[in-house]
PDB file of N, CA and C in Angstrom:
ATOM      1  N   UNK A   1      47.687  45.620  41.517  1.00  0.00           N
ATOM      2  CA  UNK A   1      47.758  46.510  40.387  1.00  0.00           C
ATOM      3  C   UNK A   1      47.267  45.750  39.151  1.00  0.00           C
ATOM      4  N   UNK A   2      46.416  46.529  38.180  1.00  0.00           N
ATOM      5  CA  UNK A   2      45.450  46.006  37.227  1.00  0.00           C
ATOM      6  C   UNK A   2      46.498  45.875  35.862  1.00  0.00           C
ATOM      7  N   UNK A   3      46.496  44.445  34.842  1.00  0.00           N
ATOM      8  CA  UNK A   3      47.293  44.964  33.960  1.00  0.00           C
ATOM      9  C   UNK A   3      46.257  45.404  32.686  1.00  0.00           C
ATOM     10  N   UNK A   4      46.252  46.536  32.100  1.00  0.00           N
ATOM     11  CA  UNK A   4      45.403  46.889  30.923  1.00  0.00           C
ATOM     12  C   UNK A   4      46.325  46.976  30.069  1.00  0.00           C
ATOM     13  N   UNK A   5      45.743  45.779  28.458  1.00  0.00           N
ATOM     14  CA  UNK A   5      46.239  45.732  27.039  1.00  0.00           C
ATOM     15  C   UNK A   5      45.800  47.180  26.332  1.00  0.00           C
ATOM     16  N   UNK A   6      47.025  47.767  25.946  1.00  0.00           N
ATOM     17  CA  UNK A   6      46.275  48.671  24.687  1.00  0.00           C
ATOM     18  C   UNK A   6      46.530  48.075  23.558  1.00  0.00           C
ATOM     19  N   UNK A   7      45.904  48.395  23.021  1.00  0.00           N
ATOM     20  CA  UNK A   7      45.593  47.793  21.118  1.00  0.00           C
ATOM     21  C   UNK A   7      46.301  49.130  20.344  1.00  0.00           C
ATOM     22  N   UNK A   8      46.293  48.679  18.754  1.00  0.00           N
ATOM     23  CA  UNK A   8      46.636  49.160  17.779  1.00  0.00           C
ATOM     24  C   UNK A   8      45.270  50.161  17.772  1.00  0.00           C
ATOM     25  N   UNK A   9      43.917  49.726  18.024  1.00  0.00           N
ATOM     26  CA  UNK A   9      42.541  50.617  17.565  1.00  0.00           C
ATOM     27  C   UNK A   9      42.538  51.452  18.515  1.00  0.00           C
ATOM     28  N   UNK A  10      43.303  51.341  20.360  1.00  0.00           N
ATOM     29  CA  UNK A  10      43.096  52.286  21.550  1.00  0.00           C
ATOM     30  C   UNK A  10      43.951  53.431  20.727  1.00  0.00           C
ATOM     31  N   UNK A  11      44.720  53.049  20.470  1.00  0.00           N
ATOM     32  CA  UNK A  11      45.783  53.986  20.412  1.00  0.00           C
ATOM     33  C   UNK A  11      45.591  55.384  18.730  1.00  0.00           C
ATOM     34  N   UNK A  12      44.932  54.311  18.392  1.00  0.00           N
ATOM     35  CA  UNK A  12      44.144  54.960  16.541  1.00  0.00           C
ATOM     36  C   UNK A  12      43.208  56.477  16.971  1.00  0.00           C
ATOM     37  N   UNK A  13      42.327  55.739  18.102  1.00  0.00           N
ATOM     38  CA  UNK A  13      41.469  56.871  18.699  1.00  0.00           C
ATOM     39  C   UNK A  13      42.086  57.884  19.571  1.00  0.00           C
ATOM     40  N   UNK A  14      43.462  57.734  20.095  1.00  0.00           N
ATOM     41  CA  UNK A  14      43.408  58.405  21.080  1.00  0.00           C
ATOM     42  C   UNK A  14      43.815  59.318  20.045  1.00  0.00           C
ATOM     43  N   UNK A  15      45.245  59.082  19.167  1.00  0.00           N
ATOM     44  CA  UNK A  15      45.577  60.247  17.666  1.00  0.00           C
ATOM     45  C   UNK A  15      44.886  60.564  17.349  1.00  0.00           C
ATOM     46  N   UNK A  16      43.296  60.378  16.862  1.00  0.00           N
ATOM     47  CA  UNK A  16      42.197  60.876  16.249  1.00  0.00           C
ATOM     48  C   UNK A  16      42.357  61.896  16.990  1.00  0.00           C
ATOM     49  N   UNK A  17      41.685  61.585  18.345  1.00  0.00           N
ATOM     50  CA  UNK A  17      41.113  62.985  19.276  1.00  0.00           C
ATOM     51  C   UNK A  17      41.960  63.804  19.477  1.00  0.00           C
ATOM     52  N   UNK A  18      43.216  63.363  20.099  1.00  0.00           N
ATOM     53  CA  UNK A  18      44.076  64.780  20.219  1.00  0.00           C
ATOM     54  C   UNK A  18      44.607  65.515  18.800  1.00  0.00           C
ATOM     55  N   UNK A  19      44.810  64.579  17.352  1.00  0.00           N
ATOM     56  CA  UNK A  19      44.952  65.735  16.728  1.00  0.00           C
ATOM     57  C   UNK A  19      43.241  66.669  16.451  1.00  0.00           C
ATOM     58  N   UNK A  20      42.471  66.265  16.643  1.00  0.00           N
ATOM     59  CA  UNK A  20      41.575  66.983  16.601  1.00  0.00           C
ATOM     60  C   UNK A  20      41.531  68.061  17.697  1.00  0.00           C
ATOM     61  N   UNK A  21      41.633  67.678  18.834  1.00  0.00           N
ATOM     62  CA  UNK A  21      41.553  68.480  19.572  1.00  0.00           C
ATOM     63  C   UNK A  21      42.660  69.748  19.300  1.00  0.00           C
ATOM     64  N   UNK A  22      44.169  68.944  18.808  1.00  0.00           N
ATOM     65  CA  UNK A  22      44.825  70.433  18.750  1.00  0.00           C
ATOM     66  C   UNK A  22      44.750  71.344  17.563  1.00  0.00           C
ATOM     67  N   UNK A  23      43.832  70.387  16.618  1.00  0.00           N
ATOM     68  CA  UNK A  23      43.337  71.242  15.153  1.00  0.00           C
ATOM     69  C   UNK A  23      42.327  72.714  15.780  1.00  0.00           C
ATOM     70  N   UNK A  24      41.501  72.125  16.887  1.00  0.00           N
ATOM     71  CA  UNK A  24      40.713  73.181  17.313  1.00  0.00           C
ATOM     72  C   UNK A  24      41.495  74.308  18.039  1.00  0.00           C
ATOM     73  N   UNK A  25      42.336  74.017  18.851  1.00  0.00           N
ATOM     74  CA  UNK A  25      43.049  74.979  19.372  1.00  0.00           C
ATOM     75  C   UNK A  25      43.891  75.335  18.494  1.00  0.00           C
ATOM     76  N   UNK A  26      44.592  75.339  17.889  1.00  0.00           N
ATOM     77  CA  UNK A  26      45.425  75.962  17.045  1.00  0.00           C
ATOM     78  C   UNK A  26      44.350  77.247  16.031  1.00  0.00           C
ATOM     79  N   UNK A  27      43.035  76.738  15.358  1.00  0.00           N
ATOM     80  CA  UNK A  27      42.501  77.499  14.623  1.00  0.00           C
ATOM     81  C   UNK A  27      42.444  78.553  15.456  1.00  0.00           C
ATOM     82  N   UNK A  28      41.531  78.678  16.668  1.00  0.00           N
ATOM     83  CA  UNK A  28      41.556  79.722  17.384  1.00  0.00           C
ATOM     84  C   UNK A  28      42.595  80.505  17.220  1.00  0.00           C
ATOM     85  N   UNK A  29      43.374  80.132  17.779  1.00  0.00           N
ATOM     86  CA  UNK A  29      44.978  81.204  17.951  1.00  0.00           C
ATOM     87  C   UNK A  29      45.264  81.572  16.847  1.00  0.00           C
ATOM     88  N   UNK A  30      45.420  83.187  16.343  1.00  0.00           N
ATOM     89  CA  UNK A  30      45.800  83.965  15.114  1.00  0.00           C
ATOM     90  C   UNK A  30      46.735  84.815  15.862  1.00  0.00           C
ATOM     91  N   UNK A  31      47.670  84.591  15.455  1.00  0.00           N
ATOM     92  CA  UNK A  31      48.732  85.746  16.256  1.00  0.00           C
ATOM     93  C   UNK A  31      48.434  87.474  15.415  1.00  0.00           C
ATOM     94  N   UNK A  32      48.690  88.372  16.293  1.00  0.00           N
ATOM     95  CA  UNK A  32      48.659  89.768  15.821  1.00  0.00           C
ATOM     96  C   UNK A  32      49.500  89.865  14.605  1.00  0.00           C
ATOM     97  N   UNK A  33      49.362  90.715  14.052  1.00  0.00           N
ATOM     98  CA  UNK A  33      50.767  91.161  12.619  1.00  0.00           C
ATOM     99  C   UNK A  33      51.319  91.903  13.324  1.00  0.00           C
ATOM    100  N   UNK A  34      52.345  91.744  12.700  1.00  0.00           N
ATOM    101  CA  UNK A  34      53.538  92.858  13.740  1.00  0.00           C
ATOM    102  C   UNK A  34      53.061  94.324  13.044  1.00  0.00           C
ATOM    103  N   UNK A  35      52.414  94.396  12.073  1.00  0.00           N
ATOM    104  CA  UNK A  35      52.679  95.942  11.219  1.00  0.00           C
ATOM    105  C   UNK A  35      50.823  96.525  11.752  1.00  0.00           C
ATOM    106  N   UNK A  36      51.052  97.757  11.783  1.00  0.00           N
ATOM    107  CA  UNK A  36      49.500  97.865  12.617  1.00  0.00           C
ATOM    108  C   UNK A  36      48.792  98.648  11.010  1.00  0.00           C
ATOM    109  N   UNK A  37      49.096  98.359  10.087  1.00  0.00           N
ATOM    110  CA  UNK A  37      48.831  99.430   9.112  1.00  0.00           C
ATOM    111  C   UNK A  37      48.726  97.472   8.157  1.00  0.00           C
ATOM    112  N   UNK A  38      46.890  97.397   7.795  1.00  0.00           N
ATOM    113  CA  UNK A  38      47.436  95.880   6.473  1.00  0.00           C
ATOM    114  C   UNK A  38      46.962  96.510   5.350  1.00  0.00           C
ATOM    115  N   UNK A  39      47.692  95.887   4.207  1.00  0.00           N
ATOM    116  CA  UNK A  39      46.594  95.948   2.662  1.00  0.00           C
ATOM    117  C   UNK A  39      45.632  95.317   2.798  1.00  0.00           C
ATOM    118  N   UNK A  40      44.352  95.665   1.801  1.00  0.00           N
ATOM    119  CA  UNK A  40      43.543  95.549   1.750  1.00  0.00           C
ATOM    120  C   UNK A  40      43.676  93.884   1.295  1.00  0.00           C
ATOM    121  N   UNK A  41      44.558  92.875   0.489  1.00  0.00           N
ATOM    122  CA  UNK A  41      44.907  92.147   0.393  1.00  0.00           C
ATOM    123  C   UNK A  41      45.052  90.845   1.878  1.00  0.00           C
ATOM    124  N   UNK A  42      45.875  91.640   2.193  1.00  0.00           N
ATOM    125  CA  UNK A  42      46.004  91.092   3.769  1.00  0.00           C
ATOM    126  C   UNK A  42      44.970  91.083   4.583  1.00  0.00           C
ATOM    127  N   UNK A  43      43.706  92.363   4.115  1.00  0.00           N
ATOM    128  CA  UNK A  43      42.888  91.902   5.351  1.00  0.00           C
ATOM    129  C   UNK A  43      41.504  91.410   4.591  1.00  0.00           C
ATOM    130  N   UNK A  44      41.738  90.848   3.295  1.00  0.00           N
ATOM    131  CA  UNK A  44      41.060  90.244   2.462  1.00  0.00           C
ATOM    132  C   UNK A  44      41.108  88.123   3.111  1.00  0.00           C
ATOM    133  N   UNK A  45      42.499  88.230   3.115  1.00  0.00           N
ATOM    134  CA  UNK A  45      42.748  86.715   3.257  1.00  0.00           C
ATOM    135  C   UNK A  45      42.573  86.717   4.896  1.00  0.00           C
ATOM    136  N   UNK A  46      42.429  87.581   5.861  1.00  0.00           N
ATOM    137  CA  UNK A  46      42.877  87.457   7.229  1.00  0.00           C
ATOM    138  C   UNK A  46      41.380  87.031   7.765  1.00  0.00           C
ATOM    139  N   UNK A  47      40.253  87.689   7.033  1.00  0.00           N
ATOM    140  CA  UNK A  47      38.947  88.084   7.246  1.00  0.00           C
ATOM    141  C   UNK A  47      38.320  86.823   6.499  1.00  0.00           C
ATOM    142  N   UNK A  48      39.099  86.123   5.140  1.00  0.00           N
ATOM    143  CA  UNK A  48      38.379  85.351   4.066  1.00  0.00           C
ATOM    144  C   UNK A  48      37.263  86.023   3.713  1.00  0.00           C
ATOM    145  N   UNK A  49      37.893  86.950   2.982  1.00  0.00           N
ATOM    146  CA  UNK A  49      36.435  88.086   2.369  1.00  0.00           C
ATOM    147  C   UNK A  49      36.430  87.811   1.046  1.00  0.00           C
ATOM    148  N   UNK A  50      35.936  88.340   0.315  1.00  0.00           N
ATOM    149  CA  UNK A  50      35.990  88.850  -1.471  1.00  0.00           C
ATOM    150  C   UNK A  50      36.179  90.603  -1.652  1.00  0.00           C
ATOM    151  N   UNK A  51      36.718  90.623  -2.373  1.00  0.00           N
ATOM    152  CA  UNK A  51      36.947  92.112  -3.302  1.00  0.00           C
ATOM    153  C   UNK A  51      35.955  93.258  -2.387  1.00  0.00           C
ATOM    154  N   UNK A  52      34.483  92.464  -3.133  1.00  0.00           N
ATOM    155  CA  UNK A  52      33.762  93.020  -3.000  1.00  0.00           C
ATOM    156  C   UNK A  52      32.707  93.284  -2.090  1.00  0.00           C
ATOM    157  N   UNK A  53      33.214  92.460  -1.068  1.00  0.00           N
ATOM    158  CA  UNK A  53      32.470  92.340   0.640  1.00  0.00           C
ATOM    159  C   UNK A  53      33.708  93.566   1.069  1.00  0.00           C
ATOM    160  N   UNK A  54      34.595  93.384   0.811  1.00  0.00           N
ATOM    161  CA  UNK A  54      35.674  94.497   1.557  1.00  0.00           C
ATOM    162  C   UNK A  54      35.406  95.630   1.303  1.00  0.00           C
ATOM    163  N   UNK A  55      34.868  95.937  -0.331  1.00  0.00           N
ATOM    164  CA  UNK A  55      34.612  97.405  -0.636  1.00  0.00           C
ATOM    165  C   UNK A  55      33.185  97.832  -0.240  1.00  0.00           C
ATOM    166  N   UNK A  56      32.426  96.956   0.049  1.00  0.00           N
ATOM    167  CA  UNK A  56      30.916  97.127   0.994  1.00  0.00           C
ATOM    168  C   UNK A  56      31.341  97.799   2.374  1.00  0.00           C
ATOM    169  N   UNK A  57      31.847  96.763   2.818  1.00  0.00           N
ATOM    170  CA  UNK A  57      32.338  97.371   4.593  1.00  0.00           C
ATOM    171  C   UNK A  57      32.878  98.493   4.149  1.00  0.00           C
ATOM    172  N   UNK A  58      33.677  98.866   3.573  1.00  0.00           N
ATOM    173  CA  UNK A  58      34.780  99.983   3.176  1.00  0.00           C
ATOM    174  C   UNK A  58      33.654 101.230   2.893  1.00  0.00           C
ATOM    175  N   UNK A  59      33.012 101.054   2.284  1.00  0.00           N
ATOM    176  CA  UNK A  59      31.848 102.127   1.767  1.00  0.00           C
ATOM    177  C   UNK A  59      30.409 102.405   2.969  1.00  0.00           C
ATOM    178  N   UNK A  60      30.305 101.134   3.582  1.00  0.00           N
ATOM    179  CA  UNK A  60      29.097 101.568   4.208  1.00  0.00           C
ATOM    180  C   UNK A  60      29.884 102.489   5.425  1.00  0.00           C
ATOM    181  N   UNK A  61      31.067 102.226   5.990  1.00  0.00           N
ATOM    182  CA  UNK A  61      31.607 103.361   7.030  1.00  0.00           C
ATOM    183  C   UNK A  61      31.648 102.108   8.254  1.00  0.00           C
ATOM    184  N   UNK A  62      31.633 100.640   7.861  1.00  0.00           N
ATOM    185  CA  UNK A  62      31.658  99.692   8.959  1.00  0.00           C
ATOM    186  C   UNK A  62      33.625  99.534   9.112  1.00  0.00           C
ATOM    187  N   UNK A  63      34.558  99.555   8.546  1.00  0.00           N
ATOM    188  CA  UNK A  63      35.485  99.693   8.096  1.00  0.00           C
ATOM    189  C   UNK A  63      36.552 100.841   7.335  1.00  0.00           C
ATOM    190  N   UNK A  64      37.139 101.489   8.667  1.00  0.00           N
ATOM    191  CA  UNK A  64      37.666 102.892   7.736  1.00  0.00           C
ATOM    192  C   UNK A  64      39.002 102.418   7.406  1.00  0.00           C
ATOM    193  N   UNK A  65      39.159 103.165   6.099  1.00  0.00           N
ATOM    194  CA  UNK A  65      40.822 102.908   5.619  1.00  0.00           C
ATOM    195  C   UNK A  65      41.002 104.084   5.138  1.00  0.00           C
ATOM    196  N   UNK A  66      42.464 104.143   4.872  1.00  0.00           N
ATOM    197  CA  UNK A  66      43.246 105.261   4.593  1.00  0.00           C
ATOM    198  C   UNK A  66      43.951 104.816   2.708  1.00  0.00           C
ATOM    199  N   UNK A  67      44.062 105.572   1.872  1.00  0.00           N
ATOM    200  CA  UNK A  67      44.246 105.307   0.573  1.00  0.00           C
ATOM    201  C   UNK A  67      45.378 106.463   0.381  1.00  0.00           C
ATOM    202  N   UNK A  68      46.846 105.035   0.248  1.00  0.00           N
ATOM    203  CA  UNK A  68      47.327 105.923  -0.293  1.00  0.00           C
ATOM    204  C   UNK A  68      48.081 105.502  -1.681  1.00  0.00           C
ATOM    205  N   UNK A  69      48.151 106.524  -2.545  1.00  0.00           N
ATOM    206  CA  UNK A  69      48.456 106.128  -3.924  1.00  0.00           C
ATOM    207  C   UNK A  69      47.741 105.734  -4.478  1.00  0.00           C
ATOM    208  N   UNK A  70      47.367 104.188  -4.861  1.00  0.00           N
ATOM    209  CA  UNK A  70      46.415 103.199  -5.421  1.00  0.00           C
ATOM    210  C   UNK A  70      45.717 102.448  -4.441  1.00  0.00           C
ATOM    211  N   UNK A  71      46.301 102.578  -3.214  1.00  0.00           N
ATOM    212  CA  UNK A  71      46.331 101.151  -2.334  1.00  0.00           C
ATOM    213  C   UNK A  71      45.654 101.808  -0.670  1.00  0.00           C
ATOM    214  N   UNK A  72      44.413 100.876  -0.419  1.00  0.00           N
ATOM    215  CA  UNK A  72      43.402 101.301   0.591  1.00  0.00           C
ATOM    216  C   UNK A  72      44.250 100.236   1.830  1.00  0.00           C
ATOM    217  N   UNK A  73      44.683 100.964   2.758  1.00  0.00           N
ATOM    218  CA  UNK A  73      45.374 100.487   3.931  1.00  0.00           C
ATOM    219  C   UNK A  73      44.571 100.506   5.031  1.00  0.00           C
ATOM    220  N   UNK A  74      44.549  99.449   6.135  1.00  0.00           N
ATOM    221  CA  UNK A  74      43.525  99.204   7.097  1.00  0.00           C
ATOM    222  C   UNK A  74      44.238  99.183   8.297  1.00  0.00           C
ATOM    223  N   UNK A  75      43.710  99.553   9.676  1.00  0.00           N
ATOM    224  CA  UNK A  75      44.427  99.587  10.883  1.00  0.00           C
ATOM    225  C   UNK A  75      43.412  98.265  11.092  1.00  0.00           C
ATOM    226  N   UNK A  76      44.640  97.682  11.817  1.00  0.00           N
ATOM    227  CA  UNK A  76      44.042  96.305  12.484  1.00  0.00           C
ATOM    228  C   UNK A  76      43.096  96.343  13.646  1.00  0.00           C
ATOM    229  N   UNK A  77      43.589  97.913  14.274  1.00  0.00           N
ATOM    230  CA  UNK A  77      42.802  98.212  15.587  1.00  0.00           C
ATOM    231  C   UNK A  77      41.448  97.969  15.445  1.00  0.00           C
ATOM    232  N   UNK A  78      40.964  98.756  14.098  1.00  0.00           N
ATOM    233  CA  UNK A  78      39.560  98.902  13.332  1.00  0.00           C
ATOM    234  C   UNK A  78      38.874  97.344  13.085  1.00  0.00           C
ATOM    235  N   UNK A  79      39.720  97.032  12.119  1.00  0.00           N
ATOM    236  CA  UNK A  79      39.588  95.692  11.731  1.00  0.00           C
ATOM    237  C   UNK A  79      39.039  94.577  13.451  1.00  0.00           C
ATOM    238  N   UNK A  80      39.874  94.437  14.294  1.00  0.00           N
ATOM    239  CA  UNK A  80      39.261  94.005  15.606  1.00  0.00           C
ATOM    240  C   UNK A  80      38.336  94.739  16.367  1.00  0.00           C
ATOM    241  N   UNK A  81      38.051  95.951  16.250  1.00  0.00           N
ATOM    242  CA  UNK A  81      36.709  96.705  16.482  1.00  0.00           C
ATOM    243  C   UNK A  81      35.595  95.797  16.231  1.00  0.00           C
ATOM    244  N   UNK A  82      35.704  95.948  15.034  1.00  0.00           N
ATOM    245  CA  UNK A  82      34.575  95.736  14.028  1.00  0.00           C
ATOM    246  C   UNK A  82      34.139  94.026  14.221  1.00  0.00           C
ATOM    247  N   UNK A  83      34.942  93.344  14.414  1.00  0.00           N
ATOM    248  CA  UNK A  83      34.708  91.699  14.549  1.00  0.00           C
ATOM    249  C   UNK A  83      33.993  91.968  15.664  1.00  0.00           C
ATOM    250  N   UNK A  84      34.547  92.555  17.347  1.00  0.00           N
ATOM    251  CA  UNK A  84      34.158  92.227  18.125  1.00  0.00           C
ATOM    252  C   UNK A  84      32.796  92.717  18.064  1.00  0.00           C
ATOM    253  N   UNK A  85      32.356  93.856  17.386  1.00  0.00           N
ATOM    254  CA  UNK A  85      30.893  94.316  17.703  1.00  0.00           C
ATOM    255  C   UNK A  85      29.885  93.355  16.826  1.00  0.00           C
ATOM    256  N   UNK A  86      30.294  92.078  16.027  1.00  0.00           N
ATOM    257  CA  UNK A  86      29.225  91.552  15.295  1.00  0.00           C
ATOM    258  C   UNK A  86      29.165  90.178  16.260  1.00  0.00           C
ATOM    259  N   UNK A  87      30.300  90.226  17.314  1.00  0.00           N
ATOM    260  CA  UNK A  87      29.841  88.997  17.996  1.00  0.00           C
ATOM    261  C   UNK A  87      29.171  88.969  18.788  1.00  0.00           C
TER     262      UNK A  87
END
C-alpha cells in the first residue's frame, strides 16, 4: 500500500473546485414560488429584467398579465412558457 502526502496547496485546489463546482449547481436550481400569480416586481428580479424590457414583453403579447388595480400580475405558468420557447 502506497503512502501519498497531501499538502496545504492539494487541499487549496480541491476547495477551489468543489466550491465551484457547487456554485454551478446551486445557480441552476431555482425553486418554484409557492404563489402561481407574481408581481411584476417579482418577475422583474426572477427574470433580471428592467421596467422596461418587462413592459416590451408585456405589450408585444410575448408575456400576458392580468392588471389589477394599479398592479400587472403574471402567471408563472406563462412566465416558464415563454423561457422555454427562446431556448
Amino acid at each position: 500500500m502506497a503512502i501519498e502526502v497531501v499538502t496545504k496547496e492539494d487541499l487549496e485546489e480541491f476547495r477551489t473546485r468543489l466550491l465551484g463546482d457547487l456554485g454551478k449547481l446551486l445557480s441552476e436550481f431555482q425553486p418554484k414560488p409557492v404563489r402561481p400569480w407574481l408581481k411584476g416586481t417579482e418577475v422583474r428580479k426572477l427574470l433580471q429584467i428592467s421596467d422596461g424590457t418587462l413592459q416590451t414583453l408585456r405589450i408585444s403579447g410575448q408575456l400576458r398579465s392580468s392588471k389589477v388595480g394599479g398592479s400587472h400580475y403574471y402567471r408563472y405558468e406563462d412566465i416558464e412558457r415563454m423561457m422555454n420557447k427562446t431556448k
